[in-house]
N, C-alpha and C. Protein backbone atom coordinates (compact mmCIF):
# COMPACT_ATOMS: atom_id res chain seq x y z
N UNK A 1 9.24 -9.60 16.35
CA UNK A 1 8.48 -9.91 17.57
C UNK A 1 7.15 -10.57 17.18
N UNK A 2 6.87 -11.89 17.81
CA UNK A 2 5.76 -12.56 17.47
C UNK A 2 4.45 -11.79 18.36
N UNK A 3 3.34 -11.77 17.66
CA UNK A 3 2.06 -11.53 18.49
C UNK A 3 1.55 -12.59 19.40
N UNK A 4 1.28 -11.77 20.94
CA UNK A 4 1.06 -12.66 21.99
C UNK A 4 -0.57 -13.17 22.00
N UNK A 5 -1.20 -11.94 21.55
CA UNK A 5 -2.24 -11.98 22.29
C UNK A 5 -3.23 -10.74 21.14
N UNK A 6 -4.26 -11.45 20.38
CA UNK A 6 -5.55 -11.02 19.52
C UNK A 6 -6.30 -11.23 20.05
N UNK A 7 -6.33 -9.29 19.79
CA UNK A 7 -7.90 -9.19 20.63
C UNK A 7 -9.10 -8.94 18.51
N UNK A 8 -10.03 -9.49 18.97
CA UNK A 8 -11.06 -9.84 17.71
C UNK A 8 -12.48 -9.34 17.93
N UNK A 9 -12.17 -8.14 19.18
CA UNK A 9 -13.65 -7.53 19.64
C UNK A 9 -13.66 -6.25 19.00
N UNK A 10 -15.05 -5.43 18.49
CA UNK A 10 -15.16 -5.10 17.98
C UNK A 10 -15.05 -3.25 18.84
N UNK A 11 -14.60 -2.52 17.80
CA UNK A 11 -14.37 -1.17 18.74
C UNK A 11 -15.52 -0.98 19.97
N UNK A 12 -15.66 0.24 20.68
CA UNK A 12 -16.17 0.18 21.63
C UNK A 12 -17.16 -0.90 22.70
N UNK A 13 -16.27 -1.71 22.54
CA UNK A 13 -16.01 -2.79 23.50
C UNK A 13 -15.07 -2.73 24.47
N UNK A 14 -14.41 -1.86 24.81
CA UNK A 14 -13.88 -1.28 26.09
C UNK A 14 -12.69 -1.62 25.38
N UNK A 15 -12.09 -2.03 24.08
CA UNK A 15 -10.97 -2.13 23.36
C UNK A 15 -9.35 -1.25 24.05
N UNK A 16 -10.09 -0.10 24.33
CA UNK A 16 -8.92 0.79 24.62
C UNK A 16 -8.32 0.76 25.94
N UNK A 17 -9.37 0.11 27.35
CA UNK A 17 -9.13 -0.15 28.20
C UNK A 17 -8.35 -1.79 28.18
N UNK A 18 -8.82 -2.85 27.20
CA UNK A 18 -7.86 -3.67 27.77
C UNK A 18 -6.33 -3.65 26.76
N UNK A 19 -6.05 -2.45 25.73
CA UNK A 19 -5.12 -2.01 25.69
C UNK A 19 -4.13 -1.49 26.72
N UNK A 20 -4.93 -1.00 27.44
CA UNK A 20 -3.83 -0.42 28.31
C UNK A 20 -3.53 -1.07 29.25
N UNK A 21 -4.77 -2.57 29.87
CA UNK A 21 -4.58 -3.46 30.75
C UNK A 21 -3.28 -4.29 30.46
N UNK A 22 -2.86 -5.11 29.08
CA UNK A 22 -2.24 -5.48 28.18
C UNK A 22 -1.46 -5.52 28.45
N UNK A 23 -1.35 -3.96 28.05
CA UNK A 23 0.85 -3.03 28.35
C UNK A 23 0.66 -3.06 29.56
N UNK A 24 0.26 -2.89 30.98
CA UNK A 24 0.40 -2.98 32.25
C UNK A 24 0.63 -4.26 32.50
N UNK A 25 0.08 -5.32 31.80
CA UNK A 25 0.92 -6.69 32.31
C UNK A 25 1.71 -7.13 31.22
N UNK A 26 2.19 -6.70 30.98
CA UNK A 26 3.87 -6.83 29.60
C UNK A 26 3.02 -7.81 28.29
N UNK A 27 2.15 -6.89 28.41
CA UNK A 27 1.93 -7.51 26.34
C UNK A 27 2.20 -6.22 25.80
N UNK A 28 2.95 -5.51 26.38
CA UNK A 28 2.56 -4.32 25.27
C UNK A 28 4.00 -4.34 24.10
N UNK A 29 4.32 -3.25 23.20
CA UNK A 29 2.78 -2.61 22.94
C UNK A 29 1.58 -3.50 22.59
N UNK A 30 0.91 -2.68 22.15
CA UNK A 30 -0.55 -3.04 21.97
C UNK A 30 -1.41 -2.30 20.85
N UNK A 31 -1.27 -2.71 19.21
CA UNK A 31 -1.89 -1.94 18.67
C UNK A 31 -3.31 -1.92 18.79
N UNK A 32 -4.07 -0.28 18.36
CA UNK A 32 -5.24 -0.14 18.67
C UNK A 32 -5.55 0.61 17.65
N UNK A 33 -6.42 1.43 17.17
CA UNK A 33 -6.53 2.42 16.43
C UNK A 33 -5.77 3.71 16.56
N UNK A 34 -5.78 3.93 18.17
CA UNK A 34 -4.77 5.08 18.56
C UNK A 34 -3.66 5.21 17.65
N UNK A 35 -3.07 3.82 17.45
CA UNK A 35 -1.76 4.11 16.82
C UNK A 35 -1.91 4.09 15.39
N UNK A 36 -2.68 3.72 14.75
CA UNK A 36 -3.04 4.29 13.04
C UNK A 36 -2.83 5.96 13.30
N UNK A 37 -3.60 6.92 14.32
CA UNK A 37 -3.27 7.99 14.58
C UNK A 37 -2.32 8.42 14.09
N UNK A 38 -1.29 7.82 15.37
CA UNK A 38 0.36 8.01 15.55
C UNK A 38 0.98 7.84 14.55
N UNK A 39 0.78 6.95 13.49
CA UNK A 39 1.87 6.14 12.60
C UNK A 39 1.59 6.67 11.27
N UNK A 40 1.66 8.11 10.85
CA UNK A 40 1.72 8.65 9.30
C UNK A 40 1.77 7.08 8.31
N UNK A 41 0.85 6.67 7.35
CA UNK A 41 1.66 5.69 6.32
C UNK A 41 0.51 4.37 6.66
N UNK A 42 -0.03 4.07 8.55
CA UNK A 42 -0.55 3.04 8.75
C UNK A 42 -1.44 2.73 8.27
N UNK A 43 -2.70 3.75 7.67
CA UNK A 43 -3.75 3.94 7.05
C UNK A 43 -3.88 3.37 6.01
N UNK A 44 -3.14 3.95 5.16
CA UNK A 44 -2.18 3.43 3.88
C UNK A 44 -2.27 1.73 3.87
N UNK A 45 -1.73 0.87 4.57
CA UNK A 45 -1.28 -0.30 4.96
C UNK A 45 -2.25 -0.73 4.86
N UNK A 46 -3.57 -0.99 5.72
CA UNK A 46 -4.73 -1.21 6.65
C UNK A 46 -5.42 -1.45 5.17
N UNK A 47 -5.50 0.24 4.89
CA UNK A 47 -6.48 0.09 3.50
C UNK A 47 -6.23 -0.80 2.24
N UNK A 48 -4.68 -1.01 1.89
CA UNK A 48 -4.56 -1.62 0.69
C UNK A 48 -4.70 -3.01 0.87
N UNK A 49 -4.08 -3.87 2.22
CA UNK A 49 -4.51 -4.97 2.70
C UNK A 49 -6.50 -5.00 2.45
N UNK A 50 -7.05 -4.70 2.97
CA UNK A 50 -8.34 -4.88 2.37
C UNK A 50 -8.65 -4.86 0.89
N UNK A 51 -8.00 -3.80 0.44
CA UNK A 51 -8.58 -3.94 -1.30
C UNK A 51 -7.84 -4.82 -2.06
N UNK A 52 -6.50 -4.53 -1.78
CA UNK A 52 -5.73 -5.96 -2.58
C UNK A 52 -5.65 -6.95 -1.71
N UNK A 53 -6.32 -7.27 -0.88
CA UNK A 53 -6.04 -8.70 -0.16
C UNK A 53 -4.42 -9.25 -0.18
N UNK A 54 -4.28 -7.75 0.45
CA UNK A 54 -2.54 -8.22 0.45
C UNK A 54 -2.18 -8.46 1.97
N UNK A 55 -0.96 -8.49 2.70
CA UNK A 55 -0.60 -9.16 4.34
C UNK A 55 -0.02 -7.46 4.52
N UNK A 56 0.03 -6.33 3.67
CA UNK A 56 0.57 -4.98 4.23
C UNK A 56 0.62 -5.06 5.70
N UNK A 57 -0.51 -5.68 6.35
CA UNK A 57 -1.00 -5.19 7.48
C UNK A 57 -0.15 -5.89 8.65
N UNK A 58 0.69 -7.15 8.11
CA UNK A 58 1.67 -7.46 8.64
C UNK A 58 3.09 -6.18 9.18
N UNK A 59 2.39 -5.09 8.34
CA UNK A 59 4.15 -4.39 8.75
C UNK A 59 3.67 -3.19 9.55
N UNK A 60 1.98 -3.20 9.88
CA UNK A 60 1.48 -2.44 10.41
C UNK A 60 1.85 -3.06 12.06
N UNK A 61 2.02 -4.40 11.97
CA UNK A 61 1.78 -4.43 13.10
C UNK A 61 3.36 -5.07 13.91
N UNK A 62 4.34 -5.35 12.72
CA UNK A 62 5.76 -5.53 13.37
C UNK A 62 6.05 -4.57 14.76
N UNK A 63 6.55 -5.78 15.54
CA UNK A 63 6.79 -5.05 17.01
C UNK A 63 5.70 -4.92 17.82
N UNK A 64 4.62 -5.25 17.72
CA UNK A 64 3.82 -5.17 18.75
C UNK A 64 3.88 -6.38 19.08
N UNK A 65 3.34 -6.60 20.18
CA UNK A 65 3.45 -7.83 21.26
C UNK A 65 1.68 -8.60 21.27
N UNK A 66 0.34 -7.58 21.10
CA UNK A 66 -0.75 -7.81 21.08
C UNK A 66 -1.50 -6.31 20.11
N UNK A 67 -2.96 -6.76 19.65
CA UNK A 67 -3.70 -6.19 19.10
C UNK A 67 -5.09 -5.94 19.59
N UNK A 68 -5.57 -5.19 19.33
CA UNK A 68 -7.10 -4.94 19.66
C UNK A 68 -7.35 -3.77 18.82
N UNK A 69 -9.05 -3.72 18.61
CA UNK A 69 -9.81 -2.45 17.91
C UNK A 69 -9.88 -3.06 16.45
N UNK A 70 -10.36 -1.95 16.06
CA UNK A 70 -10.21 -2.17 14.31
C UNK A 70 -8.97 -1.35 14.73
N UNK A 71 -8.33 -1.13 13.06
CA UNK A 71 -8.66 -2.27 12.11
C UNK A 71 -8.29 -3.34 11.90
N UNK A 72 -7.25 -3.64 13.24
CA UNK A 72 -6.72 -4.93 13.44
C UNK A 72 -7.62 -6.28 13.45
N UNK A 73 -8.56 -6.06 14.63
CA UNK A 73 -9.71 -7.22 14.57
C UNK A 73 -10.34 -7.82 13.31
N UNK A 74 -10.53 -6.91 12.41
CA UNK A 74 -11.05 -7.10 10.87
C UNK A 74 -9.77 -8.25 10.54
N UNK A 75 -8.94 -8.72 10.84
CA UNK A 75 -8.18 -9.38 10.40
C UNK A 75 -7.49 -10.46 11.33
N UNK A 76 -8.58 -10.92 12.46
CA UNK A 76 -7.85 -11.46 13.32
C UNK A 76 -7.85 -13.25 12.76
N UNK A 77 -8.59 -13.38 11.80
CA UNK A 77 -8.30 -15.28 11.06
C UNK A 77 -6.54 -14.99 10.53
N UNK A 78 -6.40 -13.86 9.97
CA UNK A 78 -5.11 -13.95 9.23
C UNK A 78 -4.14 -13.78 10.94
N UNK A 79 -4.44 -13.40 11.68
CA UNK A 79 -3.49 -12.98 12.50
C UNK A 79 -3.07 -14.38 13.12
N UNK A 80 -4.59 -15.12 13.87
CA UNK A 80 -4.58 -16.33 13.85
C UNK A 80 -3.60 -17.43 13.18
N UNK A 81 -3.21 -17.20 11.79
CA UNK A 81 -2.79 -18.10 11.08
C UNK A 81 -1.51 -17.54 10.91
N UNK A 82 -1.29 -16.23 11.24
CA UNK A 82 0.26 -15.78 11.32
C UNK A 82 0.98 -16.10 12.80
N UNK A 83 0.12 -15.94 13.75
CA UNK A 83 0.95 -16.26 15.11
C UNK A 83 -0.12 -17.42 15.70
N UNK A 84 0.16 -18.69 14.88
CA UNK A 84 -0.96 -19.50 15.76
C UNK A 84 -0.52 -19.91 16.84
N UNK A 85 0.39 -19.50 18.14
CA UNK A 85 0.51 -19.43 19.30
C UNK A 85 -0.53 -18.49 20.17
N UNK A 86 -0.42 -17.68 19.50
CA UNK A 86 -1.51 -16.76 19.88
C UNK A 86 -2.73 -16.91 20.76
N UNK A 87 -3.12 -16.02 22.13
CA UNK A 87 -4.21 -16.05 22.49
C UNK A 87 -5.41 -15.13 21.69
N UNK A 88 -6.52 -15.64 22.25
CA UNK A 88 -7.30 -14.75 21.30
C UNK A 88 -8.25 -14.29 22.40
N UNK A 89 -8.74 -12.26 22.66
CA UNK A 89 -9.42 -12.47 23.38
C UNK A 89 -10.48 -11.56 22.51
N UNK A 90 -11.60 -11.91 23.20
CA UNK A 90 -13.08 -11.93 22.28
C UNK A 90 -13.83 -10.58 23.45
N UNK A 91 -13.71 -9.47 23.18
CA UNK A 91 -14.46 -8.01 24.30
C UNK A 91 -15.81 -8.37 23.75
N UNK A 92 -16.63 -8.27 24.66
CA UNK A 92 -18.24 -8.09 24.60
C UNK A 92 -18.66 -6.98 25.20
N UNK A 93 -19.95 -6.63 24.93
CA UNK A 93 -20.84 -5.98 25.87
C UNK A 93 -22.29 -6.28 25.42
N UNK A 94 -23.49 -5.73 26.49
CA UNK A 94 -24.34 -6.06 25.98
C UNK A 94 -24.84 -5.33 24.84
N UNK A 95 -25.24 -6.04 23.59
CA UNK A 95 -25.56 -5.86 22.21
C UNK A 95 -26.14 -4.37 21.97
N UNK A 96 -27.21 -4.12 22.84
CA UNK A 96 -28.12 -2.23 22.84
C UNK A 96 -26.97 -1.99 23.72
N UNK A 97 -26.42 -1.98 24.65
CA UNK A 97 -25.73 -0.87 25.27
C UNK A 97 -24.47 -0.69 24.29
N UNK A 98 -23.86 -1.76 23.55
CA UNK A 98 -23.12 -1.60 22.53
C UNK A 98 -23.33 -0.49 21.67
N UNK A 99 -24.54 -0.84 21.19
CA UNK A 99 -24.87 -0.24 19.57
C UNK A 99 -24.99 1.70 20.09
N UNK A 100 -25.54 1.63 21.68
CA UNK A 100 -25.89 2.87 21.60
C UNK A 100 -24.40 3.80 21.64
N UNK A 101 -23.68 3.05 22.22
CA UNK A 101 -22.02 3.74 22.38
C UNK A 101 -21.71 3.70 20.72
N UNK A 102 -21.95 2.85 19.84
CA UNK A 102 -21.44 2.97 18.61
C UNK A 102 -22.18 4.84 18.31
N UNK A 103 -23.45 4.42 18.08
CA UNK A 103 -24.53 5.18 17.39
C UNK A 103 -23.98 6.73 18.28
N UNK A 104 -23.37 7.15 19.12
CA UNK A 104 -22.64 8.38 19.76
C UNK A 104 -20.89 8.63 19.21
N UNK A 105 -20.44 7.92 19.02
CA UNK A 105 -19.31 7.99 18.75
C UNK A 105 -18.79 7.22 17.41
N UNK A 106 -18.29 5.96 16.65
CA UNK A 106 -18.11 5.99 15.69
C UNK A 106 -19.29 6.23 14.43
N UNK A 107 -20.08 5.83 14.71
CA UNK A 107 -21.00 5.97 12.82
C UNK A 107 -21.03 7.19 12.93
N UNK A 108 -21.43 8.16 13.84
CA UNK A 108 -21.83 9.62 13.37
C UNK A 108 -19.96 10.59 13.07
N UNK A 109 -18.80 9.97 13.64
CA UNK A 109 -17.67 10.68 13.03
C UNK A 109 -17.28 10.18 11.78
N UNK A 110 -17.70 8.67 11.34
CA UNK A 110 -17.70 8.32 10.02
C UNK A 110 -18.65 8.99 9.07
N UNK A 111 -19.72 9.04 9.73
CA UNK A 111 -20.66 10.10 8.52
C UNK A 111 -20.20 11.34 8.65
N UNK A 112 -19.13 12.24 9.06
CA UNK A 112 -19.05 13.72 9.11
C UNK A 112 -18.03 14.09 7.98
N UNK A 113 -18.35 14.81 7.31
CA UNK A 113 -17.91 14.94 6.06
C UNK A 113 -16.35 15.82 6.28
N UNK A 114 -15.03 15.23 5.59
CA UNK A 114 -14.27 15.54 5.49
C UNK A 114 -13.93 17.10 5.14
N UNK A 115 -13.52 17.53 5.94
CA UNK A 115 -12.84 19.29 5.86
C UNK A 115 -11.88 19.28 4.37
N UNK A 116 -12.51 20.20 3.50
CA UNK A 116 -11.73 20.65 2.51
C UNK A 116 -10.00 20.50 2.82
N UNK A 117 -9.89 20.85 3.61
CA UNK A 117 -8.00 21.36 3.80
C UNK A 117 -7.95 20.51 5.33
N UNK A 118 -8.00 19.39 5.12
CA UNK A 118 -7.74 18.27 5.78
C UNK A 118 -6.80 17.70 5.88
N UNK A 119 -5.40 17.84 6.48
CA UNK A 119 -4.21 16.75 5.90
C UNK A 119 -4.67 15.78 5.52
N UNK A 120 -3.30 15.18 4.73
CA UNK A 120 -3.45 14.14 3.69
C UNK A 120 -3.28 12.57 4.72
N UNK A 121 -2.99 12.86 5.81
CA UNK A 121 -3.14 11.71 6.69
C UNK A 121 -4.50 11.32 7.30
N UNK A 122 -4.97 12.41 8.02
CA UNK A 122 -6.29 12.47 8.12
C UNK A 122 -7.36 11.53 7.29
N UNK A 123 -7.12 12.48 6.02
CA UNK A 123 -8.07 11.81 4.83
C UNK A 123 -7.92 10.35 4.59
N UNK A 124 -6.38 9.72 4.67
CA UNK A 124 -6.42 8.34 4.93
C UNK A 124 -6.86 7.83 6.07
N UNK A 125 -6.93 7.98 7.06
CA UNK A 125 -7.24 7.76 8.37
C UNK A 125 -8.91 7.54 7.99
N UNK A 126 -9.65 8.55 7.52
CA UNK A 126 -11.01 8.53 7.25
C UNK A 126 -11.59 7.63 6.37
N UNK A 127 -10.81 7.49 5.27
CA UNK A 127 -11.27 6.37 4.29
C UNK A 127 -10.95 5.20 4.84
N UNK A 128 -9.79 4.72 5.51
CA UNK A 128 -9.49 3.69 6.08
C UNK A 128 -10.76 3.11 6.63
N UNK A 129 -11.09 4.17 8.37
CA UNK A 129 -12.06 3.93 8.88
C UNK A 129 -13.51 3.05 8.20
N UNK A 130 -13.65 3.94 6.97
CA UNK A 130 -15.16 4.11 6.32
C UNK A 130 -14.98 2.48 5.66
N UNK A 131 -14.09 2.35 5.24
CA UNK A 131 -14.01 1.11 4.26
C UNK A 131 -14.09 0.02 5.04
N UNK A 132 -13.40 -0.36 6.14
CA UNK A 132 -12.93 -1.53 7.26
C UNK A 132 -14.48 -1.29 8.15
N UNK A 133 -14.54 -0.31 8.64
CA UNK A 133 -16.22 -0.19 9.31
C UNK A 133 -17.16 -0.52 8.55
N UNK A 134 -17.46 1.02 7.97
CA UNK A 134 -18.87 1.15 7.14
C UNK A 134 -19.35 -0.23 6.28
N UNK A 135 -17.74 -0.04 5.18
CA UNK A 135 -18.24 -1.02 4.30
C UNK A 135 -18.26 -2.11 4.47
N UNK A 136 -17.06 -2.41 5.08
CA UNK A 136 -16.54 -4.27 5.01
C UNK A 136 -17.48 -5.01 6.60
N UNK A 137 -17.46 -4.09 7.36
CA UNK A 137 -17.86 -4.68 8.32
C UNK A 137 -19.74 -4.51 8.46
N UNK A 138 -20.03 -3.63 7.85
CA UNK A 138 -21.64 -3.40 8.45
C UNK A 138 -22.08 -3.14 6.84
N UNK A 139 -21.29 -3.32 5.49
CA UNK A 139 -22.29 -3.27 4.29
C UNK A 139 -22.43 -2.24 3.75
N UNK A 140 -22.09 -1.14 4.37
CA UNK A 140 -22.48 -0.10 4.09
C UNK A 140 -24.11 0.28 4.44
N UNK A 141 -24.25 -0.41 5.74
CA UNK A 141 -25.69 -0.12 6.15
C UNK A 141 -25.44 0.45 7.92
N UNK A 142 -25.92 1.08 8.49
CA UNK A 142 -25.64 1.33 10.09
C UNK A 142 -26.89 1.69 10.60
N UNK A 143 -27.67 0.93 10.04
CA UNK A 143 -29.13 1.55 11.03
C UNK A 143 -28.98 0.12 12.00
N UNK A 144 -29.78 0.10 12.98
CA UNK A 144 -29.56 -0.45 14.30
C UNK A 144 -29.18 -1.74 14.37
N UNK A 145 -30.14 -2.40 13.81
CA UNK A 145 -30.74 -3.62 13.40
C UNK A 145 -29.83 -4.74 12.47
N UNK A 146 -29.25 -3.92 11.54
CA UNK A 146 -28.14 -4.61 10.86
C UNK A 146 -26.98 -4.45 11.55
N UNK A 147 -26.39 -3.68 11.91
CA UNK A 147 -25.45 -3.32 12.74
C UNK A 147 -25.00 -4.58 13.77
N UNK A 148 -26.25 -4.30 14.45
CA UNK A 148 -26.53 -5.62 15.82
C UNK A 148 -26.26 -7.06 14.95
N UNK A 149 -27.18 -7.11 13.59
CA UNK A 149 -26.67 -8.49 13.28
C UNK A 149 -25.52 -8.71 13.16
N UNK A 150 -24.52 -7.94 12.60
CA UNK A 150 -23.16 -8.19 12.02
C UNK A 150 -22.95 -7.98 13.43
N UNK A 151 -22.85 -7.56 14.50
CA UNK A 151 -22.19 -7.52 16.20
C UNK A 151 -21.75 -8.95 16.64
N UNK A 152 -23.43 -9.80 16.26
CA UNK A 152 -23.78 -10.77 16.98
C UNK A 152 -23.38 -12.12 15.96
N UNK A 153 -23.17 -11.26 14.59
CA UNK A 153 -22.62 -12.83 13.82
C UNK A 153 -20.81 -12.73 13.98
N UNK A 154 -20.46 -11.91 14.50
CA UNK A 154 -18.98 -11.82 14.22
C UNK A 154 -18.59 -12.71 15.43
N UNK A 155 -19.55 -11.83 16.24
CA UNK A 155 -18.81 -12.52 17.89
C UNK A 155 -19.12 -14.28 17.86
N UNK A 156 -20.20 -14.73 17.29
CA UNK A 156 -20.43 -16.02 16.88
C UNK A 156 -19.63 -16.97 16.00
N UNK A 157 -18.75 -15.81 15.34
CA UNK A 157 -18.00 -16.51 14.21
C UNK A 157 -16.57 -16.75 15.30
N UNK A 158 -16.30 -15.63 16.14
CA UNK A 158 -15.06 -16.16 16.55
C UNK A 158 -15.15 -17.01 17.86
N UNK A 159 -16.12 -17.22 18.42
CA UNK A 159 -16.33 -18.17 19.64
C UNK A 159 -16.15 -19.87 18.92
N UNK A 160 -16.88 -19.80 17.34
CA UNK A 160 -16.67 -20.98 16.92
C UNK A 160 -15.43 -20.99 16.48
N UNK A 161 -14.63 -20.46 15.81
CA UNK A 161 -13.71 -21.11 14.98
C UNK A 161 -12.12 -20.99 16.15
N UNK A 162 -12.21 -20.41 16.99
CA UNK A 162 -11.03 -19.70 18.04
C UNK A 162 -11.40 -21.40 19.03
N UNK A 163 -10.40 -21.49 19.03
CA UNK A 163 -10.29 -23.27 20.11
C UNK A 163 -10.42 -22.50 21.37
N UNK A 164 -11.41 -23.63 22.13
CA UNK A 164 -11.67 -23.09 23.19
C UNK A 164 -10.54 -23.03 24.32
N UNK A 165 -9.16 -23.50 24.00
CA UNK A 165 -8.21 -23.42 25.00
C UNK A 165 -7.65 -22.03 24.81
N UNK A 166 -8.03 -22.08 23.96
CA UNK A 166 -7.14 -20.48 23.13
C UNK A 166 -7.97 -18.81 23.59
N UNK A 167 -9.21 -18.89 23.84
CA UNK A 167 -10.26 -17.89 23.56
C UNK A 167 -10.19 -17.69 24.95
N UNK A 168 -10.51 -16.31 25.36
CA UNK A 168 -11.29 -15.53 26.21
C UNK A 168 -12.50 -14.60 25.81
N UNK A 169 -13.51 -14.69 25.88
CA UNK A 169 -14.86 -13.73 26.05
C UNK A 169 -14.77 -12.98 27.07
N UNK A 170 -14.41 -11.78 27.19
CA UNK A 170 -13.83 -10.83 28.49
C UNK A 170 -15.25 -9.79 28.31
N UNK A 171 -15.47 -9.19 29.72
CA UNK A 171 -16.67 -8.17 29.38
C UNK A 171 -15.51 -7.12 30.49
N UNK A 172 -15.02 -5.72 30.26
CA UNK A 172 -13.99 -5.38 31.43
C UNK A 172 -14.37 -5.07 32.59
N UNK A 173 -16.45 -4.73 33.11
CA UNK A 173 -16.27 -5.06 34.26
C UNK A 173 -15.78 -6.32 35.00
N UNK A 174 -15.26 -7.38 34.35
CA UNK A 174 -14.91 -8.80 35.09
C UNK A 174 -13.38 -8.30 35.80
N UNK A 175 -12.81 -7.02 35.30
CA UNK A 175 -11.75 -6.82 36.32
C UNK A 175 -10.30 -7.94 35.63
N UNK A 176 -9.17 -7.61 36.13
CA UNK A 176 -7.90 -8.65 36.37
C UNK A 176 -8.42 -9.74 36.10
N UNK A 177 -9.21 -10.08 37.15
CA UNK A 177 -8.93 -11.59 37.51
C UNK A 177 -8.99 -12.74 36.42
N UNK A 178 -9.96 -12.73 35.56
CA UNK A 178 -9.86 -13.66 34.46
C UNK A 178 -8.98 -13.56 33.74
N UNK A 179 -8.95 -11.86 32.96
CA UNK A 179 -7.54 -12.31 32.54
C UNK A 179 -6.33 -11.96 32.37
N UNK A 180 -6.23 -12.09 33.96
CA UNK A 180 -4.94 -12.55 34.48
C UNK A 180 -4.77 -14.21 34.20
N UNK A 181 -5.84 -14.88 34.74
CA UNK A 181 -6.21 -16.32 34.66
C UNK A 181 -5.80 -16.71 33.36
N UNK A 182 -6.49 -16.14 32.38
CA UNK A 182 -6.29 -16.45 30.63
C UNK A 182 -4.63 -16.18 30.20
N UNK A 183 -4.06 -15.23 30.55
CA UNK A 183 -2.40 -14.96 30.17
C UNK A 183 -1.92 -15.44 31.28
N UNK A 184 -1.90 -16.52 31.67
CA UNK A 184 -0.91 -16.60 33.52
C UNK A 184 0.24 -15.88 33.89
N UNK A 185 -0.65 -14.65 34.27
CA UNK A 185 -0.14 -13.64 34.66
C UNK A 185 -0.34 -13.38 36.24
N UNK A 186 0.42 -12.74 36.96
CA UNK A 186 0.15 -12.23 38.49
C UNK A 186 -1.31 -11.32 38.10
N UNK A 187 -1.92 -10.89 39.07
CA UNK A 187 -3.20 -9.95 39.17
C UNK A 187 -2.40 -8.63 40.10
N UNK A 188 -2.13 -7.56 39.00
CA UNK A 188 -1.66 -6.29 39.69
C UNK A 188 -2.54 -5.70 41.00
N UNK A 189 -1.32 -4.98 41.69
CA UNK A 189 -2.05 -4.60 43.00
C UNK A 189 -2.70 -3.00 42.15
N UNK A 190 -2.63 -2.55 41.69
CA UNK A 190 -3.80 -1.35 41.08
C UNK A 190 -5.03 -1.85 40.41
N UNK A 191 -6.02 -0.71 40.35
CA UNK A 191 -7.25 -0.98 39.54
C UNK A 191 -7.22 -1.08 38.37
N UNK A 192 -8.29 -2.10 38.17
CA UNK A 192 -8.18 -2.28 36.48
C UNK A 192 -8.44 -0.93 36.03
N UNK A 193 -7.86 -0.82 34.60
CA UNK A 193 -7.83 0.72 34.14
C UNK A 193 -9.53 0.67 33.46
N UNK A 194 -10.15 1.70 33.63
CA UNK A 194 -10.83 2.21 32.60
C UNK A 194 -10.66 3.54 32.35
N UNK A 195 -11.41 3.69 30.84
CA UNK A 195 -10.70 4.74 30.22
C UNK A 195 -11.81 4.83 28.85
N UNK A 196 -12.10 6.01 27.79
CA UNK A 196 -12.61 5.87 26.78
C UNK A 196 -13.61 5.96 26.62
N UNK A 197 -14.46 6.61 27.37
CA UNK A 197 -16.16 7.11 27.98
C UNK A 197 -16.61 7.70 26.28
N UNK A 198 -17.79 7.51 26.44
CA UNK A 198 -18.23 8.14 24.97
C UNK A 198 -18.09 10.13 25.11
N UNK A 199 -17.89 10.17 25.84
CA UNK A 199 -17.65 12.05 25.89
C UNK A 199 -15.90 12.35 25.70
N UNK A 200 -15.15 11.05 26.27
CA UNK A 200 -13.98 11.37 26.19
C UNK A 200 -13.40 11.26 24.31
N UNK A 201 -14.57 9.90 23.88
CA UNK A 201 -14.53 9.96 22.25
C UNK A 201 -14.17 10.82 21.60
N UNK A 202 -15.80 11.55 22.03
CA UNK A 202 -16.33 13.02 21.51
C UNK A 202 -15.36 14.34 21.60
N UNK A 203 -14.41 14.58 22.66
CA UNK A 203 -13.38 15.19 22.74
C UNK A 203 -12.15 15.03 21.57
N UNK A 204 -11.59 13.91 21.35
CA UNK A 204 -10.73 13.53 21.24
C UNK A 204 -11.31 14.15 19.19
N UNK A 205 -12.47 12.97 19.03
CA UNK A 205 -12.91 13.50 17.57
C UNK A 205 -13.18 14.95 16.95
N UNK A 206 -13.23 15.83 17.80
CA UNK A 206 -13.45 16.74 17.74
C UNK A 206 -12.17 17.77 17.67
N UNK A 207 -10.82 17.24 18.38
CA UNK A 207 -9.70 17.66 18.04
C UNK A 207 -9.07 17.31 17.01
């Protein structure tokens, strides 16, 4: 199954909501991080593709129809060049209201130190995270300021190099309608989904 539709926005960018928008108008599935969760082995994949600059991450993502979140986005030039049919859509928000949803929910479960008697999935799941985030994406730095730069050079990098017939910049209060417009798709008679509140994070990390 070829990929329809790369998403190249960066986690809490409402990532999980236009996952589920996605699969409600037949792109799904839809990998996200959720499913590194789900998928014993995916971690595994994700991570060695980064260190050996290998395509593993190709078998992470066989059968899905579209992508979003890390650690997919970390790789959306290769995805680009694997399904260049592909749409590409680009999640924003504004830059501080961004960083402050980061600064509540991922950097502080990446800094929480791994439980002795942790399954062995877990622990991949965590290094995965730390390496594709922490390191590759922000330096291994997360104080505000750098953070925001790497936000604001990524989203810059893919507005330029993503053809503008190809790209959407979606923010998900814009609702259906754009993109519905961007996949010519009908505009469902239900509400756009939201979903993924920084407390619902906090729940979820905590289980």
């Amino acid at each position: 199954m070829d990929l329809q539709v790369i998403g190249a926005g960066f986690g809490r960018t409402s990532t999980l909501t236009l996952k589920i928008a996605l699969e409600q108008l037949g792109f799904g599935p839809c990998y996200h991080m959720m499913e590194v969760f789900g998928h014993p082995g995916h971690a595994e994949l994700w991570e060695k593709s980064v260190r050996e600059g290998s395509d593993d991450w190709k078998a992470a993502l066989a059968g899905y129809k579209s992508s979003v979140d890390w650690p997919s986005c970390h790789f959306w030039r290769e995805q680009m060049k694997a399904w260049p049919d592909a749409k590409v859509i680009l999640t924003e928000r504004e830059p501080h209201v961004w960083y402050k949803s980061m600064s509540q929910t991922i950097l502080p479960s990446m800094a929480r130190p791994l439980p002795a008697d942790a399954p062995l999935s877990v622990a991949a799941q965590m290094r995965m995270g730390k390496l594709i985030i922490e390191e590759k994406t922000f330096g291994g730095h997360t104080d505000e300021a750098h953070v925001l730069d790497a936000y604001r050079a990524h989203n810059a990098a893919v507005r330029r190099e993503v053809p503008a017939e190809k790209l959407l910049v979606f923010d998900a209060s814009q609702g259906w309608e754009p993109l519905c417009r961007f996949l010519g798709v009908p505009v469902p008679a239900t509400a756009f989904p939201k979903t993924n509140s920084t407390e619902e994070f906090r729940t979820r990390a905590r289980l």
